[in-house]
Structure formats: C-alpha cells, structure tokens
C-alpha atoms as a PDB file:
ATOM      1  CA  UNK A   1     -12.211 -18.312   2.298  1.00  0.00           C
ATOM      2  CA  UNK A   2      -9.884 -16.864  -0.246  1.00  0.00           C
ATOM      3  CA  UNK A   3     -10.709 -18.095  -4.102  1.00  0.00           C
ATOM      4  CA  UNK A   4      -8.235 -19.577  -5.492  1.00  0.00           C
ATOM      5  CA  UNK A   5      -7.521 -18.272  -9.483  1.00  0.00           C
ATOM      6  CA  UNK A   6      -4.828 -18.611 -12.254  1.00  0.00           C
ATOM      7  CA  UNK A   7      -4.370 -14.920 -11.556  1.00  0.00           C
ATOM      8  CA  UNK A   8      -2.767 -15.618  -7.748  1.00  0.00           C
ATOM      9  CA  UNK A   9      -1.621 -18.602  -7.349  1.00  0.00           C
ATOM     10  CA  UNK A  10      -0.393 -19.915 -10.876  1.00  0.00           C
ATOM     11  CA  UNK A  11       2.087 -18.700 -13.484  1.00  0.00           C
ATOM     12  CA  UNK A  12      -0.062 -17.831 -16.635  1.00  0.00           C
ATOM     13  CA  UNK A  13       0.237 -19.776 -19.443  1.00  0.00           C
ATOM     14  CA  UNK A  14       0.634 -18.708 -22.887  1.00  0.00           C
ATOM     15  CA  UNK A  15      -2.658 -18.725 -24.570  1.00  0.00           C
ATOM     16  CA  UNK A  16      -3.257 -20.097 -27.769  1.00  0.00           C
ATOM     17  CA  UNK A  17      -4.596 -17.959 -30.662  1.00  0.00           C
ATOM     18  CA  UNK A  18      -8.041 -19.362 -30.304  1.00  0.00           C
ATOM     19  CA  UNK A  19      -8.439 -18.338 -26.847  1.00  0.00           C
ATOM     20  CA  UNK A  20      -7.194 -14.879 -27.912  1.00  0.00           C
ATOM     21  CA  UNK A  21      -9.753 -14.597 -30.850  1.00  0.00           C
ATOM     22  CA  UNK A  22     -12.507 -15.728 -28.837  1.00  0.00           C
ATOM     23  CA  UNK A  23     -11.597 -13.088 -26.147  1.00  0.00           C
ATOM     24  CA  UNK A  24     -11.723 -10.416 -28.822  1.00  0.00           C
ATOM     25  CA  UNK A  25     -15.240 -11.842 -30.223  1.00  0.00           C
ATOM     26  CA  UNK A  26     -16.829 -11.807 -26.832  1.00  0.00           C
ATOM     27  CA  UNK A  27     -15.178  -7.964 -25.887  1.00  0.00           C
ATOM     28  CA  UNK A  28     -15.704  -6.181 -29.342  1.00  0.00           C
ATOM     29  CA  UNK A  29     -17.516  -3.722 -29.717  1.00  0.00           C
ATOM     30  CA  UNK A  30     -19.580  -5.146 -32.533  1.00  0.00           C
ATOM     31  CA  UNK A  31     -20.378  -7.720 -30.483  1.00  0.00           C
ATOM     32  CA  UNK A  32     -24.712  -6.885 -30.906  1.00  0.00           C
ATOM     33  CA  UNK A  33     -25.644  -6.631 -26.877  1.00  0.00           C
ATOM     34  CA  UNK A  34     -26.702  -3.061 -27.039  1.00  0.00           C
ATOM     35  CA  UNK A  35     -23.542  -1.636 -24.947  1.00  0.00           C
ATOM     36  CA  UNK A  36     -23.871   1.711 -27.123  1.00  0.00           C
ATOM     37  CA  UNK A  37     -26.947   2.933 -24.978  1.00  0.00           C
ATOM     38  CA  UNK A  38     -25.800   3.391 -21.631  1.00  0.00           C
ATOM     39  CA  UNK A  39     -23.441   5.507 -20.121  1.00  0.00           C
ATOM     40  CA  UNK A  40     -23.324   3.929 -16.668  1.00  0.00           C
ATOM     41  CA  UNK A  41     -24.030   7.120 -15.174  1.00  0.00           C
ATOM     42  CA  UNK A  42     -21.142   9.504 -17.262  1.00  0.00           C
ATOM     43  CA  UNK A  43     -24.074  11.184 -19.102  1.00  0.00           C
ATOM     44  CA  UNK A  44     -25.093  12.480 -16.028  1.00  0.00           C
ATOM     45  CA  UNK A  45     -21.842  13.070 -14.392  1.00  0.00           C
ATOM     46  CA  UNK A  46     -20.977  14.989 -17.505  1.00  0.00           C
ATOM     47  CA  UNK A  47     -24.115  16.820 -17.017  1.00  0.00           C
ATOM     48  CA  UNK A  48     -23.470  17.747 -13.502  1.00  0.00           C
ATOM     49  CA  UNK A  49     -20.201  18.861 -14.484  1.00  0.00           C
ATOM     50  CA  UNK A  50     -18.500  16.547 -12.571  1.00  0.00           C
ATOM     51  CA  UNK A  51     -16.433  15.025 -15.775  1.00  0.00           C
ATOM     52  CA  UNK A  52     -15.496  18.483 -18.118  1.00  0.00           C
ATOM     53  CA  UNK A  53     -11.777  17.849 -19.428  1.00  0.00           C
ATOM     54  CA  UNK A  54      -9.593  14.842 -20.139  1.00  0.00           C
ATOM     55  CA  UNK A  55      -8.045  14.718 -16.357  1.00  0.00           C
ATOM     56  CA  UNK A  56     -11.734  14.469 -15.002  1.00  0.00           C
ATOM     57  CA  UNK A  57     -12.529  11.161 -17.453  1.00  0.00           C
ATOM     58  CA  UNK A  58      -9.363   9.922 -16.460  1.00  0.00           C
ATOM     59  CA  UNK A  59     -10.362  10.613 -12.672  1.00  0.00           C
ATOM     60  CA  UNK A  60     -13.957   9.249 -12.988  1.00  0.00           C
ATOM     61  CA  UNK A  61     -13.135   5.997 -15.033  1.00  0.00           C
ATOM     62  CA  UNK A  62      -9.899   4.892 -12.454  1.00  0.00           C
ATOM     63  CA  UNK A  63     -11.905   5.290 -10.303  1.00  0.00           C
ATOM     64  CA  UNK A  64     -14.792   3.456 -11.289  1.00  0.00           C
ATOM     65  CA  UNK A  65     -12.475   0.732 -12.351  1.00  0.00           C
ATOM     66  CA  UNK A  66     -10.684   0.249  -8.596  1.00  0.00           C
ATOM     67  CA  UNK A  67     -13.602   0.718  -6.291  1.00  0.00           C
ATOM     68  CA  UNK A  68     -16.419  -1.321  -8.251  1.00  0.00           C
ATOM     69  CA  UNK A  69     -14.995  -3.393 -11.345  1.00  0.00           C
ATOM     70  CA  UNK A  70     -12.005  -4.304  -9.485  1.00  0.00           C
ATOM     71  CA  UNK A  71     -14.184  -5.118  -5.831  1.00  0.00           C
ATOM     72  CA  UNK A  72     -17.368  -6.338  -7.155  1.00  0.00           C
ATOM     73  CA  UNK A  73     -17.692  -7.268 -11.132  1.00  0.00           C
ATOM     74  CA  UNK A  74     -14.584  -8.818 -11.600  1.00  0.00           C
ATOM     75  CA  UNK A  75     -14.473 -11.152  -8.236  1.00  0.00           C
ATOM     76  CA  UNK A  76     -17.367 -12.258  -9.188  1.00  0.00           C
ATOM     77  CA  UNK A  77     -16.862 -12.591 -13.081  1.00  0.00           C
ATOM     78  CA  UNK A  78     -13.861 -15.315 -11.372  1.00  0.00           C
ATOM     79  CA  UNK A  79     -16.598 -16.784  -9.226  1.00  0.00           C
ATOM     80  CA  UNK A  80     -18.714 -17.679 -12.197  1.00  0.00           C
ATOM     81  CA  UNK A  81     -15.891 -18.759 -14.527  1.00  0.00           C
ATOM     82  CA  UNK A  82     -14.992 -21.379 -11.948  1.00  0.00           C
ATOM     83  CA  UNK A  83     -18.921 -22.227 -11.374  1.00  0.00           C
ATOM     84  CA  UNK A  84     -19.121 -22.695 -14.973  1.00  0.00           C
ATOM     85  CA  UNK A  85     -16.091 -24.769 -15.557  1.00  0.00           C
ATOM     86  CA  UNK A  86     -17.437 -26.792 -13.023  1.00  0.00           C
ATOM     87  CA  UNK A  87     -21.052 -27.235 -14.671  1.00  0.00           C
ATOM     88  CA  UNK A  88     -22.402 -25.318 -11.619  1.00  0.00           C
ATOM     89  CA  UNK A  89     -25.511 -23.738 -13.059  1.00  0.00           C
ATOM     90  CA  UNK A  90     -26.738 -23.481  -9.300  1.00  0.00           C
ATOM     91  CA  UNK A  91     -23.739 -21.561  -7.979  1.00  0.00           C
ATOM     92  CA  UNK A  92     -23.598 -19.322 -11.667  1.00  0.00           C
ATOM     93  CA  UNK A  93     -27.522 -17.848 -11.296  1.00  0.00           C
ATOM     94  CA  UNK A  94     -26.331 -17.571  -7.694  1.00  0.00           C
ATOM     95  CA  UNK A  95     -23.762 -15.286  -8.791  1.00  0.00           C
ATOM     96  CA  UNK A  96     -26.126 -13.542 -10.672  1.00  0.00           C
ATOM     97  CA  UNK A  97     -28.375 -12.711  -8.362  1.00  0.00           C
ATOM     98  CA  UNK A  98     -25.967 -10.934  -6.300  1.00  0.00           C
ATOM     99  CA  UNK A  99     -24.532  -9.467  -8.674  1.00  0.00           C
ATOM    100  CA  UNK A 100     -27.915  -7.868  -9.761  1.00  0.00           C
ATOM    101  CA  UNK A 101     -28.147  -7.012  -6.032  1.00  0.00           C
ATOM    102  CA  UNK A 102     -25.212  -4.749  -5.628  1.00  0.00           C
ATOM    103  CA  UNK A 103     -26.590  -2.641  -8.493  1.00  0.00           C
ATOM    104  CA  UNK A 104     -27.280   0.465  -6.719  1.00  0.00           C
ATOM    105  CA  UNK A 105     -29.665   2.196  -9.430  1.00  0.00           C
ATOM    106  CA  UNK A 106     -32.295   1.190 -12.124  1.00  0.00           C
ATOM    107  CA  UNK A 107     -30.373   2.287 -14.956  1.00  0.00           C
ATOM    108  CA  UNK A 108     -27.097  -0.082 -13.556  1.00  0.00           C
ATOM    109  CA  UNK A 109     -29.255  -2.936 -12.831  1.00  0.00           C
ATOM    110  CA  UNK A 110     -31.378  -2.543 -16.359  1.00  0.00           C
ATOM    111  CA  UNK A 111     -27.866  -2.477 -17.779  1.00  0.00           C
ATOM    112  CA  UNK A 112     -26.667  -5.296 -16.218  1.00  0.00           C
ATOM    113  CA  UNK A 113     -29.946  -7.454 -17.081  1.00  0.00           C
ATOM    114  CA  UNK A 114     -30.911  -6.441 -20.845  1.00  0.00           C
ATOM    115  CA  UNK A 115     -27.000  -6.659 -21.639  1.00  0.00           C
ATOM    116  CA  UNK A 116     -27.281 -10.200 -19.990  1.00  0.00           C
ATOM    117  CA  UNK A 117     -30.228 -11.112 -21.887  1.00  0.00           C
ATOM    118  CA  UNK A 118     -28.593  -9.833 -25.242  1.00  0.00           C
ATOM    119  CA  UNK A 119     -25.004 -11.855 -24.895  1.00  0.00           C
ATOM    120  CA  UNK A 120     -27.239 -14.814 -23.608  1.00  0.00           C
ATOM    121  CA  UNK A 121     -28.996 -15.068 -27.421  1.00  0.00           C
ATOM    122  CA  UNK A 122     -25.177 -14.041 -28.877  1.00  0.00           C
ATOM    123  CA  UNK A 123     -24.000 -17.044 -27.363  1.00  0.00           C
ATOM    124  CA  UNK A 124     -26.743 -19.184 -27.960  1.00  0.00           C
ATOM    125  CA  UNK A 125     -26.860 -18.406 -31.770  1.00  0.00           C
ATOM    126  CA  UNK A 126     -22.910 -19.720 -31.730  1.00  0.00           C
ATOM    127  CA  UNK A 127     -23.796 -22.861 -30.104  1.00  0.00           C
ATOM    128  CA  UNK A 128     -23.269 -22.008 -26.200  1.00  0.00           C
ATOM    129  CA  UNK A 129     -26.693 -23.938 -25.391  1.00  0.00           C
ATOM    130  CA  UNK A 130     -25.680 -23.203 -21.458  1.00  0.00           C
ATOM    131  CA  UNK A 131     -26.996 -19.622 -22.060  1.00  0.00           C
ATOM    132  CA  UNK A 132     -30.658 -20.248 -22.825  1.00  0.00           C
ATOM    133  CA  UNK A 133     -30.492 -21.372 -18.627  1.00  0.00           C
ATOM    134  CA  UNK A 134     -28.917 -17.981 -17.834  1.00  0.00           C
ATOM    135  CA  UNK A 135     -31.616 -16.335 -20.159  1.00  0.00           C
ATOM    136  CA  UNK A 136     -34.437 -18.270 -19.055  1.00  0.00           C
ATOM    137  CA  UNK A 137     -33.402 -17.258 -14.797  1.00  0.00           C
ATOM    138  CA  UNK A 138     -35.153 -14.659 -13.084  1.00  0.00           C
ATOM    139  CA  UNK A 139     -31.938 -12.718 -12.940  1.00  0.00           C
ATOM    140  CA  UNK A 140     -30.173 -12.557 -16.098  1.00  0.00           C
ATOM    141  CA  UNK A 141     -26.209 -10.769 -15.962  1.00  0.00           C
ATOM    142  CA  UNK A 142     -23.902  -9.569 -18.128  1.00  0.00           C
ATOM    143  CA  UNK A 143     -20.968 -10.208 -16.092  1.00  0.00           C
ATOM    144  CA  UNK A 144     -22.155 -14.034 -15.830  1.00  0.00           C
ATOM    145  CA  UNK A 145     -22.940 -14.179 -19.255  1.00  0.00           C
ATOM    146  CA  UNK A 146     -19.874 -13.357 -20.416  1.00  0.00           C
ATOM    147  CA  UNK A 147     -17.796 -15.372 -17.854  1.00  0.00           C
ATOM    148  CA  UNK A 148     -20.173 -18.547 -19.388  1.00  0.00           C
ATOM    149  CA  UNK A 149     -18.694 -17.374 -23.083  1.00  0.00           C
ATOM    150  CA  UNK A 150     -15.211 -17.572 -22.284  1.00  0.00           C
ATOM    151  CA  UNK A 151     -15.243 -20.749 -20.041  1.00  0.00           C
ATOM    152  CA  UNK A 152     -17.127 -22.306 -22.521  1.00  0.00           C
ATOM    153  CA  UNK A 153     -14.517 -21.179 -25.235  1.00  0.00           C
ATOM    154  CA  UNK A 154     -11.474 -22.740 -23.102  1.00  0.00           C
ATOM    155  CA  UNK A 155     -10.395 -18.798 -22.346  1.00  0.00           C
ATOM    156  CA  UNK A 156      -8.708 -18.403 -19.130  1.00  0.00           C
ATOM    157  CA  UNK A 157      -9.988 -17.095 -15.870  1.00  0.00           C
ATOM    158  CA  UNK A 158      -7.439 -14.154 -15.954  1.00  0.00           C
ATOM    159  CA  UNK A 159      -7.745 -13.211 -20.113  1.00  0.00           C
ATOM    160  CA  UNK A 160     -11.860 -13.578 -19.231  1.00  0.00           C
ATOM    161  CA  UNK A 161     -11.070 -10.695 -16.713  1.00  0.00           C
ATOM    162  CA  UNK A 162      -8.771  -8.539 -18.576  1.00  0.00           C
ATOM    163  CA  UNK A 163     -11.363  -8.745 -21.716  1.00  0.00           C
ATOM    164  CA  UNK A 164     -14.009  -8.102 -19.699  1.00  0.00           C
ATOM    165  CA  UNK A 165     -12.121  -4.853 -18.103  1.00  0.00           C
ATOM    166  CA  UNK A 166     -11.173  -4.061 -21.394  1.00  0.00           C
ATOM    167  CA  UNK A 167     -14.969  -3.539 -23.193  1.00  0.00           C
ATOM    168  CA  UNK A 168     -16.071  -1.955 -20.291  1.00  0.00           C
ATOM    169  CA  UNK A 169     -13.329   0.670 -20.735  1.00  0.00           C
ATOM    170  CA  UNK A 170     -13.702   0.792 -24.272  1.00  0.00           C
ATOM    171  CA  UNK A 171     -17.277   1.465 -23.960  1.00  0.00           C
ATOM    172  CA  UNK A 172     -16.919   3.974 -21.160  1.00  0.00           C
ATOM    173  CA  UNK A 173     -14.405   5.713 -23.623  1.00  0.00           C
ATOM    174  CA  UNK A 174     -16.711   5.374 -26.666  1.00  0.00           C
ATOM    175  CA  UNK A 175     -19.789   7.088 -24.360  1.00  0.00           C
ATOM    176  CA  UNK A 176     -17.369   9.650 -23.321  1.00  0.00           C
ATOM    177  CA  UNK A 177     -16.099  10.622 -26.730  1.00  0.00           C
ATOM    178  CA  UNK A 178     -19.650  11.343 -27.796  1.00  0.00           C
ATOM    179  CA  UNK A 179     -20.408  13.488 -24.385  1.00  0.00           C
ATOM    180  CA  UNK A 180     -16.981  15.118 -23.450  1.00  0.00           C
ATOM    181  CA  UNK A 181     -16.099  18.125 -25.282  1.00  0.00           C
ATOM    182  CA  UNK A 182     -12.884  15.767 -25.785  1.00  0.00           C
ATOM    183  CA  UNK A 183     -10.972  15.093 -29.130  1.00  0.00           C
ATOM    184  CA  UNK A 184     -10.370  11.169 -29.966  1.00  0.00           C
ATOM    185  CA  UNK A 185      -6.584  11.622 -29.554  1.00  0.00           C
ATOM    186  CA  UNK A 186      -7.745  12.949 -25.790  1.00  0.00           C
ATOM    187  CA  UNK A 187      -9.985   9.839 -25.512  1.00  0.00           C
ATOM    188  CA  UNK A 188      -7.417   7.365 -26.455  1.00  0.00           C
ATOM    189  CA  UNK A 189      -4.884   8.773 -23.932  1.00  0.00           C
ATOM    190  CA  UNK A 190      -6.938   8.442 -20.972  1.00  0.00           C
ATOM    191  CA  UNK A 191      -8.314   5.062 -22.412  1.00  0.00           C
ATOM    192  CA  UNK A 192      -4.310   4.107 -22.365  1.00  0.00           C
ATOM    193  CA  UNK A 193      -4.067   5.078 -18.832  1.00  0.00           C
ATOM    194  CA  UNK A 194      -7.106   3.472 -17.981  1.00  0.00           C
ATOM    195  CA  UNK A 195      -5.614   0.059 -19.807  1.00  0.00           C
ATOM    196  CA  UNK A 196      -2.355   0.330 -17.690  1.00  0.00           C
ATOM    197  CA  UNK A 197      -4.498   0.082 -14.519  1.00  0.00           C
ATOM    198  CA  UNK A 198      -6.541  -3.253 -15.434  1.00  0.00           C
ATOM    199  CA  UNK A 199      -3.970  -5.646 -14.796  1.00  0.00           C
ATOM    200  CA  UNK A 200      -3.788  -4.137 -11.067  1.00  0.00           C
ATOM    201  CA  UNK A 201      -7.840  -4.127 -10.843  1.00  0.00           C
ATOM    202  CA  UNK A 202      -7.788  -8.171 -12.142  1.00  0.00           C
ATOM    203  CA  UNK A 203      -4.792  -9.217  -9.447  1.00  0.00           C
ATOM    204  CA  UNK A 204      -7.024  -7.205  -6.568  1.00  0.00           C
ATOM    205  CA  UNK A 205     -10.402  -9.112  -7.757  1.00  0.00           C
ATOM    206  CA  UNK A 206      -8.035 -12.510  -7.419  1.00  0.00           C
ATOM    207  CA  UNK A 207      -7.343 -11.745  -4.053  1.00  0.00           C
ATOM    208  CA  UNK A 208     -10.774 -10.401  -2.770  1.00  0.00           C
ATOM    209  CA  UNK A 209     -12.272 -12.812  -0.037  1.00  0.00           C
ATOM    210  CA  UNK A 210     -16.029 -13.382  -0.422  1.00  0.00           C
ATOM    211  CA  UNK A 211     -16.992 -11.488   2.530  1.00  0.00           C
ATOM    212  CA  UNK A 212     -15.307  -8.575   1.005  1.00  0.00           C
ATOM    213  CA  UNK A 213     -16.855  -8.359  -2.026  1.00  0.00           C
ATOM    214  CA  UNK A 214     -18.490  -4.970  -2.480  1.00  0.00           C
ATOM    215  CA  UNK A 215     -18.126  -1.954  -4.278  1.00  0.00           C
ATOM    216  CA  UNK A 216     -18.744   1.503  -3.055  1.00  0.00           C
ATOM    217  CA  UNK A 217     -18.833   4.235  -5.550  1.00  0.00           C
ATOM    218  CA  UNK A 218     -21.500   6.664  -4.424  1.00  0.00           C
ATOM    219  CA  UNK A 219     -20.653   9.203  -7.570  1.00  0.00           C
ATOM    220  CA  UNK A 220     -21.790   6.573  -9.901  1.00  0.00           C
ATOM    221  CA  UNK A 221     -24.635   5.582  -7.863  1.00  0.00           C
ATOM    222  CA  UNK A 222     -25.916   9.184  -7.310  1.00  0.00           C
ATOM    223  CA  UNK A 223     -25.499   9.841 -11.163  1.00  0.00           C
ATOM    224  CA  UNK A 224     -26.594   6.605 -12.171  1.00  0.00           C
ATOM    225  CA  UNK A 225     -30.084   7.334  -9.924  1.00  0.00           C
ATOM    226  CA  UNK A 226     -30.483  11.105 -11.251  1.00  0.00           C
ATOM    227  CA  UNK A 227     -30.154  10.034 -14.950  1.00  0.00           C
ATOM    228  CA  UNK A 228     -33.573   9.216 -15.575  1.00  0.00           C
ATOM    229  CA  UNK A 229     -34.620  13.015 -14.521  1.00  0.00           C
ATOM    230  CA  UNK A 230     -31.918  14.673 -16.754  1.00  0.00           C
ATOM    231  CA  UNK A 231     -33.902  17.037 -19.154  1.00  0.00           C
ATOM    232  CA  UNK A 232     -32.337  15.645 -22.373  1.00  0.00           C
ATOM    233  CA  UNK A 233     -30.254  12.485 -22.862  1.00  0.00           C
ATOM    234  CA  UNK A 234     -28.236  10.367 -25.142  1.00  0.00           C
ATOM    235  CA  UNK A 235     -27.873   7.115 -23.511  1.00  0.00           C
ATOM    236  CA  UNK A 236     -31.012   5.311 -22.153  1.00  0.00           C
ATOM    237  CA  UNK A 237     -31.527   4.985 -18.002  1.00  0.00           C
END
C-alpha cells in the first residue's frame, strides 16, 4: 500500500517561521549529536581512491543520496513522522528496528544508533519527553529521532525530509572537505549540486511502497565494512 504524504498528494503549504527555525535547530551542524566523527564510509572510499577530485565527491554523494537516502532513510523518516503524529510509539521503534536492520556495516549501524541516542537527550533537554522512549528501546535511530523532533515541533512531513537530506549532505561535505585534497569553493559546488538533487530524492521516498523499501549501495557498504581495518583514520568506524 502506497503511503500517503504532503509531499504526493497535497499542495505544500507555506510554513511559518517557527517551523523553519526549528528545522534549522534540528539540521545544524552545532546541533551536539556527534555527526563530526563518521564519514559513512568516504574515509575509506577516499582511501581506496575511489573519491580523488571534485567530480568523484559529486559522483559518490548523488549517488548515495538516490539509491539509499532517497529508497530507505527518507521513506522511512515519512513512516515515523506519521507514526509520531499519530502517538504511535509501537509503529515508531518499529521503524527503528528496521531501519537499524538495513544497515549493512558496524560503522553505519553504530552511526545510526549513538547519533540516535545523542538527538534523543538533545530533544529531551528541550522538553521532547517522547524521546527518553526512543532512548530507552533496544534500537535507538537517528532517522526516527529526528522525525520525533520535527513532528513534535509542528514541522512538516516534507521540510522534516528536506532538513534531514540537507545535514546529511552538509556533513558528508564537511567529512569530505577535511579528506579530499578539495578546496572549500570545490566543496560548496558539489554540495550545490548535491542540494539541487534532494527535492527529487524526497518526491521518490513519497512515492516508495513499503515492499520496496530498500537501498542497495554496495560501494558504501564495502567501504563502510573495510573502515575499521584502514591503517590510520580520522573518523571513528
């Protein structure tokens, strides 16, 4: 059965200033969940020399974004918004849980639990008392976590997407400016292409039935898995 979302079947409303303020609160970089220490498998694909120039990055991070946000995170990022809204707590550590099952490595599914964990005890120290449930489950995830923060702050299913694509780019493009032989100016133009692309990953992940919800990126998974052997490293795995 197809899920039905503000970003298919509805006109999108203007949002209100708070919404937007909120959005940038729960996506900024400052926000203190630890984002800074993973790579999500770049270190390694760097490494391998897989990702050496600014048309590589570009390469890798599309697509990242169009076979895994856009077919797995963001689908069910909607699921939970909805589950949330509705005071589903079942359904939401549902969600969780699969999400935590499609990791394919250690370092993706650490990643996805310890930045869960952290934005749980963000939320909860600005009054989202829902989180201490998500913190408390056996399976703890970012992606749920966050779609709890921005239903609980009134923010849209579709802007709770696009923010969410949008820190996951901007921390891809912050781990790559530290491990790319890339200037920033190089960095911010393949972050702007990136950008151009999330509207069309967010529209896909509103259309994706739940049967189909999968991504397959075996790059990412192999680098993901071979990070923890890599001699030196800058990000943790």
């Amino acid at each position: 059965m197809r899920m039905t979302t503000s970003t298919t079947d509805a006109a999108p409303r203007q949002a209100s200033g708070a919404e937007l303020l909120r959005l940038l609160q729960l996506s900024s970089s400052l926000c203190p969940i630890g984002a800074f220490a993973f790579s999500q498998g770049l270190e390694q694909a760097v490494e391998r020399g897989w990702v050496v120039d600014e048309a590589a990055l570009a390469e890798w991070l599309l697509g990242v974004g169009r076979h895994a946000l856009a077919l797995l995170d963001l689908p069910l990022l909607l699921r939970a918004h909805v589950a949330w809204q509705e005071d589903d707590v079942e359904r939401a550590l549902h969600i969780a849980e699969r999400l935590l099952a499609n990791r394919e490595a250690r370092e993706l599914w650490d990643q996805e639990r310890d930045l869960g964990l952290a934005l749980c005890a963000v939320l909860e120290n600005v009054g989202v008392q829902r989180a201490r449930v998500l913190r408390e489950a056996p399976r703890p995830s970012y992606v749920v976590a966050y779609a709890l923060g921005a239903a609980h702050f009134g923010i849209s299913a579709e802007l709770c997407a696009l923010g969410y694509a949008f820190a996951w780019s901007e921390q891809q493009a912050n781990a790559a400016a530290r491990l790319v032989p890339l200037g920033h100016m190089a960095v911010q133009r393949v972050l702007s292409r990136v950008l151009a692309d999330v509207p069309d990953w967010v529209e896909l992940a509103g259309q994706v039935r739940d049967e189909e919800i999968g991504g397959l990126v075996p790059g990412l998974a192999m680098a993901a898995a071979w990070h923890e052997t890599q001699y030196t490293r800058l990000f943790r795995s």
